[in-house]
C-alpha atoms as a PDB file:
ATOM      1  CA  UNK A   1      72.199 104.753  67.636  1.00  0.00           C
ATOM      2  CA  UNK A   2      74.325 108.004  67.140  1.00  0.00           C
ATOM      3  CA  UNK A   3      76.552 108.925  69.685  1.00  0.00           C
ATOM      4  CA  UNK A   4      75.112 112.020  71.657  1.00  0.00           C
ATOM      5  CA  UNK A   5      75.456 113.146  75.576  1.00  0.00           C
ATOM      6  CA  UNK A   6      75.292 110.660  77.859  1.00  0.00           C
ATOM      7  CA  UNK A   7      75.808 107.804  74.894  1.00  0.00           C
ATOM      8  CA  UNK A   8      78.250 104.621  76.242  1.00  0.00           C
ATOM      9  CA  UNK A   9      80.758 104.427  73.953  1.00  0.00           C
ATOM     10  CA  UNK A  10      83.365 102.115  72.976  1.00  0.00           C
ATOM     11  CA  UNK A  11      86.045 103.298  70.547  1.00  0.00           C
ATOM     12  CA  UNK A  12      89.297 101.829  68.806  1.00  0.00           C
ATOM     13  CA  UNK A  13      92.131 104.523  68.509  1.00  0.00           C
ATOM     14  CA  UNK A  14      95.394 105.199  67.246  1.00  0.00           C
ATOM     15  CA  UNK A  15      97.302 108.250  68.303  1.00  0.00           C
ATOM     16  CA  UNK A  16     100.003 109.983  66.152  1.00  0.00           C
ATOM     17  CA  UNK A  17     101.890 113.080  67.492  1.00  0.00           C
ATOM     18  CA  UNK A  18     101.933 115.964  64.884  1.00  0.00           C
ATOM     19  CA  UNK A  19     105.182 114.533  62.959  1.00  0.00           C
ATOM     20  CA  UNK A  20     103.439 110.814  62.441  1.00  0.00           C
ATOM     21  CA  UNK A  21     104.896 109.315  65.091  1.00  0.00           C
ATOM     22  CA  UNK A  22     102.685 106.536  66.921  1.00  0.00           C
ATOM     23  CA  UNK A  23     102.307 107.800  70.745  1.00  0.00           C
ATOM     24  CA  UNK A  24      99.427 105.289  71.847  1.00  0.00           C
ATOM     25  CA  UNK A  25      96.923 102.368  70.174  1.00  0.00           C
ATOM     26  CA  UNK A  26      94.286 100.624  71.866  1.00  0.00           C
ATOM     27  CA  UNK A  27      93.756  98.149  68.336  1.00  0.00           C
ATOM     28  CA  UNK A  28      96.011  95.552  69.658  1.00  0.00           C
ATOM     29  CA  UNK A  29      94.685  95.287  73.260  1.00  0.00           C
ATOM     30  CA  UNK A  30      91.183  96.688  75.138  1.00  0.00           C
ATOM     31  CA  UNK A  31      88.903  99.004  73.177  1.00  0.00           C
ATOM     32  CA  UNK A  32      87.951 102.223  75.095  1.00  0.00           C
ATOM     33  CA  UNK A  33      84.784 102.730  76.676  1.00  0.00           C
ATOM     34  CA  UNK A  34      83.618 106.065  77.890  1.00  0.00           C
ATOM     35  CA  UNK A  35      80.577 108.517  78.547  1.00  0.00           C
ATOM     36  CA  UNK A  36      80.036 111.324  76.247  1.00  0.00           C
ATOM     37  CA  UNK A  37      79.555 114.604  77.023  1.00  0.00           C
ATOM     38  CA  UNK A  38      81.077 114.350  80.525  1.00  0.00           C
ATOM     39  CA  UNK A  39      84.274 115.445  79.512  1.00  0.00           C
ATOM     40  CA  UNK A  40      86.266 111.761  79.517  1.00  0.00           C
ATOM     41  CA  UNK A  41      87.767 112.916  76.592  1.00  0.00           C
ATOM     42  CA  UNK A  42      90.042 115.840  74.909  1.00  0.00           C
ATOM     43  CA  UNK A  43      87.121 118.012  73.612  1.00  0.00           C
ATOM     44  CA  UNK A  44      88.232 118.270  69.791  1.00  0.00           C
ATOM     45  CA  UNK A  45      87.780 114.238  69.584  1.00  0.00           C
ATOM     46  CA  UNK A  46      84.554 114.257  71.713  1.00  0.00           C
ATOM     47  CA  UNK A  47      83.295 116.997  69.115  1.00  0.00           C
ATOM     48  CA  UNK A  48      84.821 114.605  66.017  1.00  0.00           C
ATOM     49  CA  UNK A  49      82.907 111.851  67.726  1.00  0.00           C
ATOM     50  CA  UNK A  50      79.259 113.434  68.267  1.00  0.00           C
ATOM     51  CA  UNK A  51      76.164 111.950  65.685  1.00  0.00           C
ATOM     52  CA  UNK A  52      78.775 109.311  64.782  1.00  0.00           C
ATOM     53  CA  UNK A  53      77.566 105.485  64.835  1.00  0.00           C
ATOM     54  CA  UNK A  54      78.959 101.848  65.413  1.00  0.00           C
ATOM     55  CA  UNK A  55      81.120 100.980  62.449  1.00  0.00           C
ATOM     56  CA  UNK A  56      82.326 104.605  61.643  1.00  0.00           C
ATOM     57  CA  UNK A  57      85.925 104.829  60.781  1.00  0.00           C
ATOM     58  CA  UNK A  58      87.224 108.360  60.028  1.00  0.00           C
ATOM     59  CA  UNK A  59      91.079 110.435  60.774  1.00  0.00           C
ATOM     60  CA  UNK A  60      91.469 113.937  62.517  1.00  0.00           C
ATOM     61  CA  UNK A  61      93.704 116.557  63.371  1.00  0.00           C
ATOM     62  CA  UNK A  62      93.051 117.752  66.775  1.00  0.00           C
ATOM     63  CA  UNK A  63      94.402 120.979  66.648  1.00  0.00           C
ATOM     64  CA  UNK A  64      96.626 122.029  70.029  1.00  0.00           C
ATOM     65  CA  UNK A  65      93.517 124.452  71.817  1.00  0.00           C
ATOM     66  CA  UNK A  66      91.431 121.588  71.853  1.00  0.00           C
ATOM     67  CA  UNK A  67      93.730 118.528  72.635  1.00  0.00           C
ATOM     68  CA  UNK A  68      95.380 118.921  75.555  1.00  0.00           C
ATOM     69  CA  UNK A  69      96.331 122.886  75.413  1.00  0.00           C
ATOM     70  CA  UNK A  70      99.384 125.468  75.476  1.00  0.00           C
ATOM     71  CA  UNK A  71     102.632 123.986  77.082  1.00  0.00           C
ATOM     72  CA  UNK A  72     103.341 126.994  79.937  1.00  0.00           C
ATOM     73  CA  UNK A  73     106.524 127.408  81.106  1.00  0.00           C
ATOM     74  CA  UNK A  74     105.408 128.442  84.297  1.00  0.00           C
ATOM     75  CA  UNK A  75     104.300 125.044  84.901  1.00  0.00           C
ATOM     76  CA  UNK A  76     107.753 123.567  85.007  1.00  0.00           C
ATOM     77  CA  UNK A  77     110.051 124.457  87.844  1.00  0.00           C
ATOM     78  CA  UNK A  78     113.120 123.170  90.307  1.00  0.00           C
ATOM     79  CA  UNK A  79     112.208 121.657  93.824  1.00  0.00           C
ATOM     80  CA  UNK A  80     114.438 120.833  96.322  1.00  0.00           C
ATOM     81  CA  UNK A  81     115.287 117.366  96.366  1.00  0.00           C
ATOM     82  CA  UNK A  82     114.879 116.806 100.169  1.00  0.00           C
ATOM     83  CA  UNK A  83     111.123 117.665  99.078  1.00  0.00           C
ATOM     84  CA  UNK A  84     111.321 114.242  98.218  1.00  0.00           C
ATOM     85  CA  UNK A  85     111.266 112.923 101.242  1.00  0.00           C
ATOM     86  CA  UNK A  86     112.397 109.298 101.531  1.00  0.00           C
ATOM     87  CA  UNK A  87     112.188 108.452  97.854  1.00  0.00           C
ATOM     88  CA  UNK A  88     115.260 107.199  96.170  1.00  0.00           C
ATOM     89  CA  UNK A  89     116.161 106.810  93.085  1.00  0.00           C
ATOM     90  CA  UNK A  90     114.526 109.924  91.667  1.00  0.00           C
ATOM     91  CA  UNK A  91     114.689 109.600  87.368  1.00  0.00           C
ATOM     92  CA  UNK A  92     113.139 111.379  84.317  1.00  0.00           C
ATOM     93  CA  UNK A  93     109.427 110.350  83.797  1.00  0.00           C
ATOM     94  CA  UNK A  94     108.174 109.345  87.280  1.00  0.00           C
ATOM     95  CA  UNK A  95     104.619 111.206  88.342  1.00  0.00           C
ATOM     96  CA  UNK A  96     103.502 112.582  91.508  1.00  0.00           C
ATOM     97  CA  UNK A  97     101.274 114.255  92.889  1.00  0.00           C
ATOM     98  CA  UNK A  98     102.325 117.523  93.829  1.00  0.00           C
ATOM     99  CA  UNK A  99     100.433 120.207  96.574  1.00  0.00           C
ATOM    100  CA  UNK A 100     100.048 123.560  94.928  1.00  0.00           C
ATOM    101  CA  UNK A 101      98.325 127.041  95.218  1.00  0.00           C
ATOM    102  CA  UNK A 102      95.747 125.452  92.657  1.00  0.00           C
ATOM    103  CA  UNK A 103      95.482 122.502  94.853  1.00  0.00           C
ATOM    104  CA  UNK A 104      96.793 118.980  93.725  1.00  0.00           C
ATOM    105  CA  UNK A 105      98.099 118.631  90.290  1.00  0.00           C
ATOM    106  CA  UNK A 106     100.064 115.854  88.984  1.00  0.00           C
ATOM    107  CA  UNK A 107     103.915 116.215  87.999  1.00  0.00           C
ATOM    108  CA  UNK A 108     106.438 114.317  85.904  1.00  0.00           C
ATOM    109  CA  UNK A 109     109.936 114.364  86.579  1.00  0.00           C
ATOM    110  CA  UNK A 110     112.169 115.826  83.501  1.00  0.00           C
ATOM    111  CA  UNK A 111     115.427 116.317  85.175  1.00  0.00           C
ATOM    112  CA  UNK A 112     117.518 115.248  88.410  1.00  0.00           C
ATOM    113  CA  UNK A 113     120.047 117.560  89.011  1.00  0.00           C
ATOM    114  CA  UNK A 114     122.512 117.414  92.107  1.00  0.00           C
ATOM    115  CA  UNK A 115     120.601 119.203  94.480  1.00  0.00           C
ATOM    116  CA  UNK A 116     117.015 119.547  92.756  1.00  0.00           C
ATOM    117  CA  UNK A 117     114.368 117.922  90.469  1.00  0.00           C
ATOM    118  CA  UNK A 118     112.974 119.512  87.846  1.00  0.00           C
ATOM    119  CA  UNK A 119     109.064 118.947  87.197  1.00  0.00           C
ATOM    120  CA  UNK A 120     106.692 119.622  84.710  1.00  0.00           C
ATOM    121  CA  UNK A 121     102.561 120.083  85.159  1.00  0.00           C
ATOM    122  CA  UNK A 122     101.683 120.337  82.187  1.00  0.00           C
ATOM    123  CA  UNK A 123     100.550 117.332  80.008  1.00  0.00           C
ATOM    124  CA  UNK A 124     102.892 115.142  78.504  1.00  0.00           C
ATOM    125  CA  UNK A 125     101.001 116.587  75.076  1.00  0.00           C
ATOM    126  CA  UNK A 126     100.490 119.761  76.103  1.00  0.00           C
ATOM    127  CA  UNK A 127     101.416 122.370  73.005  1.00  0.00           C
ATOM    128  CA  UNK A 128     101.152 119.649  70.543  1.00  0.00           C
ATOM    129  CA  UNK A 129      98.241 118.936  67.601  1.00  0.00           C
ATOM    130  CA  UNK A 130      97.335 115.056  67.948  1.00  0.00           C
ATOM    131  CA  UNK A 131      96.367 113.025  64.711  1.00  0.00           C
ATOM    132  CA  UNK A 132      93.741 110.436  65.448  1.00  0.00           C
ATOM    133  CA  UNK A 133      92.265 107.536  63.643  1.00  0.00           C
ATOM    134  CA  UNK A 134      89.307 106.056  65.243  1.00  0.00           C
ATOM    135  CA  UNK A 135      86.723 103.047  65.003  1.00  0.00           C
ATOM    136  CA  UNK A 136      83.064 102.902  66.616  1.00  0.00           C
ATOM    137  CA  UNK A 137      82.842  99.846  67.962  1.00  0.00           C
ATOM    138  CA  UNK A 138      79.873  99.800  69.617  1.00  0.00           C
ATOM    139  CA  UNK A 139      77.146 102.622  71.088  1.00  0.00           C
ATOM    140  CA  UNK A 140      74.390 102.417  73.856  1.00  0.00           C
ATOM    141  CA  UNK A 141      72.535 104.554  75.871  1.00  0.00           C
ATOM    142  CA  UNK A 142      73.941 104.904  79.134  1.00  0.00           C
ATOM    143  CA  UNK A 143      71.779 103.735  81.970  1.00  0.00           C
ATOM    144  CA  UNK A 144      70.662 106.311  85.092  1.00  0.00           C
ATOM    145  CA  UNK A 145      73.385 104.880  87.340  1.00  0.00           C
ATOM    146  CA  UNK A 146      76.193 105.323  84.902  1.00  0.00           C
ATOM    147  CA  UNK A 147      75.144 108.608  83.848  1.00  0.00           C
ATOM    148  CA  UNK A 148      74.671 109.604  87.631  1.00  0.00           C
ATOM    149  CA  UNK A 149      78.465 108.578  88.652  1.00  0.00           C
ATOM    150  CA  UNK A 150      80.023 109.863  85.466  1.00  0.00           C
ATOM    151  CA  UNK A 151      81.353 106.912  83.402  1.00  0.00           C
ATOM    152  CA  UNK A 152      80.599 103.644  82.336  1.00  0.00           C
ATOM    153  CA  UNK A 153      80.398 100.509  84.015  1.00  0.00           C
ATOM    154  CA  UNK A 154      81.598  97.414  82.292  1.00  0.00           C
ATOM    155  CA  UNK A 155      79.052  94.568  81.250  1.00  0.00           C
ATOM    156  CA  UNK A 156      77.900  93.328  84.729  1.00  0.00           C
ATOM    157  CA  UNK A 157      80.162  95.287  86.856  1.00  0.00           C
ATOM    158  CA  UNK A 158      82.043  99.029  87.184  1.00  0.00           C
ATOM    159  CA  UNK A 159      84.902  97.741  85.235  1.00  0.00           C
ATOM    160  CA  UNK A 160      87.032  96.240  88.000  1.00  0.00           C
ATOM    161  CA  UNK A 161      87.712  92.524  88.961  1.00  0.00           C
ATOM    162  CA  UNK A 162      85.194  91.452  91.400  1.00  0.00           C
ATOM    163  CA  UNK A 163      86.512  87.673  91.854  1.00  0.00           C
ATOM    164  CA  UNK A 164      85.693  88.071  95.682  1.00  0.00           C
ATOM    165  CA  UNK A 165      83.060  89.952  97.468  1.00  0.00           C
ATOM    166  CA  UNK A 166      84.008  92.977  99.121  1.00  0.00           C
ATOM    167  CA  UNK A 167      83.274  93.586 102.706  1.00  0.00           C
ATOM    168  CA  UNK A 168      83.725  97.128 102.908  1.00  0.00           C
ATOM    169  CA  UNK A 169      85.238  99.610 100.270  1.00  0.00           C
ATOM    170  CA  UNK A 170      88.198  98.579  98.277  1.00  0.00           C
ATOM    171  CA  UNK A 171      90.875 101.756  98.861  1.00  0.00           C
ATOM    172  CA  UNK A 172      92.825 100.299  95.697  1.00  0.00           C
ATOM    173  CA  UNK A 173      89.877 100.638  93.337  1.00  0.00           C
ATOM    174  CA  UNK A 174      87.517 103.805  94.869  1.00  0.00           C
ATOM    175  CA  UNK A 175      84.118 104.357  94.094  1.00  0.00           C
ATOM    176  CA  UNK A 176      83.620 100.416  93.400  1.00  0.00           C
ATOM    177  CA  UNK A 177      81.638  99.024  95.362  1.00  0.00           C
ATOM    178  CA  UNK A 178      82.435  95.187  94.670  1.00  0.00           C
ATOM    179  CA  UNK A 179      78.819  93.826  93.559  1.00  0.00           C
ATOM    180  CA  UNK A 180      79.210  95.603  89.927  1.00  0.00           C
ATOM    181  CA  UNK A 181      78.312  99.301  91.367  1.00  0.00           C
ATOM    182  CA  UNK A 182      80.285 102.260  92.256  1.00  0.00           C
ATOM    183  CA  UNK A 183      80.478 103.781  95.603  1.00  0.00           C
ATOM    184  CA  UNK A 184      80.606 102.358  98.796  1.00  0.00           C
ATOM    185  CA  UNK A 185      76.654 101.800 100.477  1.00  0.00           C
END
């Protein structure tokens, strides 16, 4: 079957940042599994990806407008640290979630100065092309439920570990319902 919208796919990848270097690999531990043509994925390896089968190998160069953007300045700025609140220990590359004009958008930490933090919004690969090599490991079509909640559940289940029965929803794993579904009913 050829991968097309709405196609469960599972992929092997290795990411390289524009100068070779190895950012991310999912050959030495869990394949990826996703539903095309929701947007799961940056859209210049969803595009490399369409009419491909299980068993295709090939390399790209995502170029930087359709991997994960510009890097914007604007983005980046100093907050007070008593924004922080009660969290200590403040340090380069912790996330949060941050309340803006554009509603919430997540932020890492780049630098702790004496009296402020500096964050940055964009992606951590924002303004960079991205070098992929990727494996089809397997492609299916998607069944109604995982099409209608936007990603794919794992073989009997949504992808978490049901080793107990749930008896209402699960707040550390949303949208799973506990008896291999998503949502809470």
């Amino acid at each position: 079957m050829k991968i097309t919208k709405h196609s469960a796919v599972t992929i092997h990848y290795r990411l390289k940042d524009q100068d070779g270097q190895l950012i991310e690999s999912s050959f030495e531990a869990e394949p990826m599994v996703y539903l095309h043509g929701t947007e799961g994925l940056i859209p210049g390896l969803e595009t490399e990806l369409e009419g491909k089968v299980a068993g295709d190998k090939f390399d790209t160069n995502i170029p930087t407008e359709f991997a994960y953007g510009e890097y914007h300045e604007g983005l980046k700025q100093e907050v007070p640290l008593e924004a922080f609140g009660d969290i200590e220990d403040i340090v380069p590359g912790m996330r949060f979630i941050a309340e803006t004009e554009m509603g919430q958008r997540p932020v890492q930490v780049t630098e702790v100065k004496d009296t402020v933090v500096v964050v940055d919004g964009n992606h951590p690969l924002a303004g960079q092309a991205l070098n992929f090599s990727v494996e089809v490991m397997d492609v299916r079509e998607a069944t109604a439920e995982e099409v209608a909640h936007g990603h794919v559940h794992a073989a009997g289940g949504c992808g978490h570990d049901h080793a107990h029965e749930h008896e209402q929803c699960d707040t550390e794993k949303p949208g799973c319902d506990g008896n291999g579904g998503c949502g809470c009913h």
